[in-house]
Protein backbone atom coordinates (compact mmCIF):
# COMPACT_ATOMS: atom_id res chain seq x y z
CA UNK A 1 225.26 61.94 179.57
CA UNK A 2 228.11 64.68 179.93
CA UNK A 3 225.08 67.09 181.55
CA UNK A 4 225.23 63.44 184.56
CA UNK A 5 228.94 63.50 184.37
CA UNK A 6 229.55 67.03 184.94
CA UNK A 7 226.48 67.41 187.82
CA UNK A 8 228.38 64.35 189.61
CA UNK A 9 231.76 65.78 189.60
CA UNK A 10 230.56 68.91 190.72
CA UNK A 11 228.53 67.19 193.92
CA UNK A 12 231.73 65.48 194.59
CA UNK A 13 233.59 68.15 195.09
CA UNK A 14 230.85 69.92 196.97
CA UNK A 15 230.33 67.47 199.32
CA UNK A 16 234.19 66.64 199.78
CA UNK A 17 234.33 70.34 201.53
CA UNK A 18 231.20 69.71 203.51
CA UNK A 19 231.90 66.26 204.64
CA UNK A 20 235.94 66.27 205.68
CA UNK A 21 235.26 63.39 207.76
CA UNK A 22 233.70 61.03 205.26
CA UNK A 23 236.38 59.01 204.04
CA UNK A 24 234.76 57.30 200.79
CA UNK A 25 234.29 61.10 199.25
CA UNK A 26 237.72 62.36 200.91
CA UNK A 27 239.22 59.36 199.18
CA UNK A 28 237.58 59.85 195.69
CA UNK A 29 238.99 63.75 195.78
CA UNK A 30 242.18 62.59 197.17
CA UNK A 31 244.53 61.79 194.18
CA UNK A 32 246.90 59.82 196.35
CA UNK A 33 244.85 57.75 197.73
CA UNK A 34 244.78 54.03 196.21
CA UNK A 35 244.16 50.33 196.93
CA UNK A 36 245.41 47.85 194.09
CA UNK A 37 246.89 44.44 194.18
CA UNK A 38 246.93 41.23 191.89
CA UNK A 39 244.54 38.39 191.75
CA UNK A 40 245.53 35.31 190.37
CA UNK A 41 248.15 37.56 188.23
CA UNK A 42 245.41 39.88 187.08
CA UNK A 43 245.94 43.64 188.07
CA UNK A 44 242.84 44.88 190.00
CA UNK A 45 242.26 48.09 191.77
CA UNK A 46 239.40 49.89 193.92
CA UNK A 47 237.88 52.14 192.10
CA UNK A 48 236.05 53.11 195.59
CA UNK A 49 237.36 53.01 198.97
CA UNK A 50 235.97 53.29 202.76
CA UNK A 51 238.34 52.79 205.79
CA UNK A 52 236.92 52.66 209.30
CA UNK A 53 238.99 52.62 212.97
CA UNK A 54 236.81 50.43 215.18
CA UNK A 55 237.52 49.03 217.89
CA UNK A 56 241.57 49.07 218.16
CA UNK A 57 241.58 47.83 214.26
CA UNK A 58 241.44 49.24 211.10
CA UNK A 59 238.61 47.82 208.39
CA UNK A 60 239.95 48.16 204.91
CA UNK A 61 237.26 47.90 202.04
CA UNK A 62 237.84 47.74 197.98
CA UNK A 63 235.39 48.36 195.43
CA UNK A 64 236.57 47.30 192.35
CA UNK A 65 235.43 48.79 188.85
CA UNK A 66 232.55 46.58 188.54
CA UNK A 67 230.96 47.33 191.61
CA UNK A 68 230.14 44.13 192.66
CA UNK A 69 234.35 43.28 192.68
CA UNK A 70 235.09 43.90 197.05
CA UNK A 71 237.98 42.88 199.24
CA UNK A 72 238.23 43.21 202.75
CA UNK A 73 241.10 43.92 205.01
CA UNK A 74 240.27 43.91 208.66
CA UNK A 75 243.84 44.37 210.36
CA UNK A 76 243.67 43.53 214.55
CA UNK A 77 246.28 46.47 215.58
CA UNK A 78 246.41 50.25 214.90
CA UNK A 79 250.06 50.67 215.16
CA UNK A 80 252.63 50.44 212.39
CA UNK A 81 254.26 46.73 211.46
CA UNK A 82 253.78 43.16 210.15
CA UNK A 83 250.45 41.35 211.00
CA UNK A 84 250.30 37.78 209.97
CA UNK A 85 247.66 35.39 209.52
CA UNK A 86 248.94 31.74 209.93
CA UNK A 87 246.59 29.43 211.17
CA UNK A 88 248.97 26.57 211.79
CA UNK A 89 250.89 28.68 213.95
CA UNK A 90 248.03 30.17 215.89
CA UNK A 91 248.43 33.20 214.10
CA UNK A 92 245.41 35.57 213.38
CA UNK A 93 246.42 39.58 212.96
CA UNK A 94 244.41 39.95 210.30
CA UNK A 95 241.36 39.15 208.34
CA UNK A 96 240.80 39.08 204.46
CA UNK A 97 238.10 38.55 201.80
CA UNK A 98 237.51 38.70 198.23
CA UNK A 99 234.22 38.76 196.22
CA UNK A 100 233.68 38.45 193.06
CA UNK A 101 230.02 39.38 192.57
CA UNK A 102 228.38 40.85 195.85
CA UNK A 103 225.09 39.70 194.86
CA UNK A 104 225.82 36.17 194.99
CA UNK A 105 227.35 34.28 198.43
CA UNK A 106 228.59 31.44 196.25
CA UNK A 107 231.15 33.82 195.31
CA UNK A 108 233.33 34.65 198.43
CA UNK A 109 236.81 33.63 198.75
CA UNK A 110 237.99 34.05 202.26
CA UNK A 111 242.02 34.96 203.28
CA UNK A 112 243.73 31.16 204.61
CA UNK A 113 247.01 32.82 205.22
CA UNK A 114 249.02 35.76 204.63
CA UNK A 115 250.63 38.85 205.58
CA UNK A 116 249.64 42.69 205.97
CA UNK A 117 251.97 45.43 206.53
CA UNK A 118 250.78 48.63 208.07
CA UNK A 119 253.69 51.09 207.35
CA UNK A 120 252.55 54.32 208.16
CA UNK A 121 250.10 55.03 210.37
CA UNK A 122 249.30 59.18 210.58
CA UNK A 123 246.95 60.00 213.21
CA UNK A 124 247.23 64.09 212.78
CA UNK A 125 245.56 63.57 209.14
CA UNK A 126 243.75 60.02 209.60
CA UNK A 127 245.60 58.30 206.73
CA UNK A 128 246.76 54.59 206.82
CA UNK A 129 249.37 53.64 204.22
CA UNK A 130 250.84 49.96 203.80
CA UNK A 131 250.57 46.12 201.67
CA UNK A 132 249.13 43.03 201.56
CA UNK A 133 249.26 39.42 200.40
CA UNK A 134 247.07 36.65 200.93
CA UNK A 135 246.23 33.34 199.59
CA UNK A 136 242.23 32.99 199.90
CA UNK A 137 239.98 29.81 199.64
CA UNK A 138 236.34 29.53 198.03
CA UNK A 139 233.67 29.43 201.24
CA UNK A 140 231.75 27.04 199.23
CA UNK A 141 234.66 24.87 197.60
CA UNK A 142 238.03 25.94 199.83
CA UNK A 143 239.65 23.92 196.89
CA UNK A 144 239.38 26.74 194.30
CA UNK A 145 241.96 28.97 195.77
CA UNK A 146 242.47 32.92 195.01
CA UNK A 147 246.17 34.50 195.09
CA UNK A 148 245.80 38.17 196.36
CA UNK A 149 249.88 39.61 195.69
CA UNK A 150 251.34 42.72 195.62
CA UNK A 151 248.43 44.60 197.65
CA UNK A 152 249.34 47.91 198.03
CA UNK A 153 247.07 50.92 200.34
CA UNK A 154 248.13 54.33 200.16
CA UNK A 155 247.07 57.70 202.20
CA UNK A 156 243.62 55.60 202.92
CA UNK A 157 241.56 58.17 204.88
CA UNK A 158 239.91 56.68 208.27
CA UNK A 159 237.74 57.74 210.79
């Protein structure tokens, strides 16, 4: 087991200096970079992240320590400032979702409404810093609500 451990550190930093671009690795070496937030009061945090610019947005994904733990974060604007999601007020800057267990699709919660707030947006070094809050209803039951609070992304790496 500590023979495993050791060989997958090692390739980790290996492949951090061959692949700069790859954000999941340059994320895992980066000791700055985070993504953590509450749900339903309960502190959860990505233990693995990947951040992608496509198409004039940026597309935020969590991994949480189980693996099968994700949340999504599609924001519609690359430029620093508040992007809300209010549906009553026609409203849609950004996208959200939370699963539970990726192997099931009776487990996605998807954002109603909320608020993202891209504060720093470094284009020399490809990070994307900022926080998020959303309220998110079951697909399968919109009834059974999920509170996402206190969402914080720092020094995400994106290509």
């Amino acid at each position: 087991m500590k023979k495993t451990t050791i060989v997958i550190i090692i390739s980790i930093f290996v492949f951090s200096f061959a692949c700069k671009k790859d954000s999941k690795i340059e994320d895992i070496v980066t000791p700055t970079a985070s993504m953590k937030c509450k749900i339903n009061g309960v502190a959860w945090s990505a233990a693995i992240r990947a951040t992608t610019l496509q198409s004039n947005k940026f597309i935020i994904n969590g991994t949480g320590s189980l693996g099968s733990d994700v949340i999504n974060v599609t924001i519609f604007g690359i430029t620093t400032g508040t992007y809300n999601l209010d549906p009553i007020n026609s409203q849609t800057q950004f996208s959200a979702s939370y699963t539970i267990d990726t192997q099931t699709t009776d487990s996605i919660y998807t954002a109603l409404n909320g608020m993202v707030i891209l504060s720093t947006v470094d284009t020399i070094n490809h990070k994307i810093s900022g926080t998020f809050l959303f309220t998110a209803g079951k697909v399968i039951n919109p009834l059974l609500i999920k509170e996402v609070s206190e969402g914080i992304f720092t020094d995400l790496s994106y290509q």
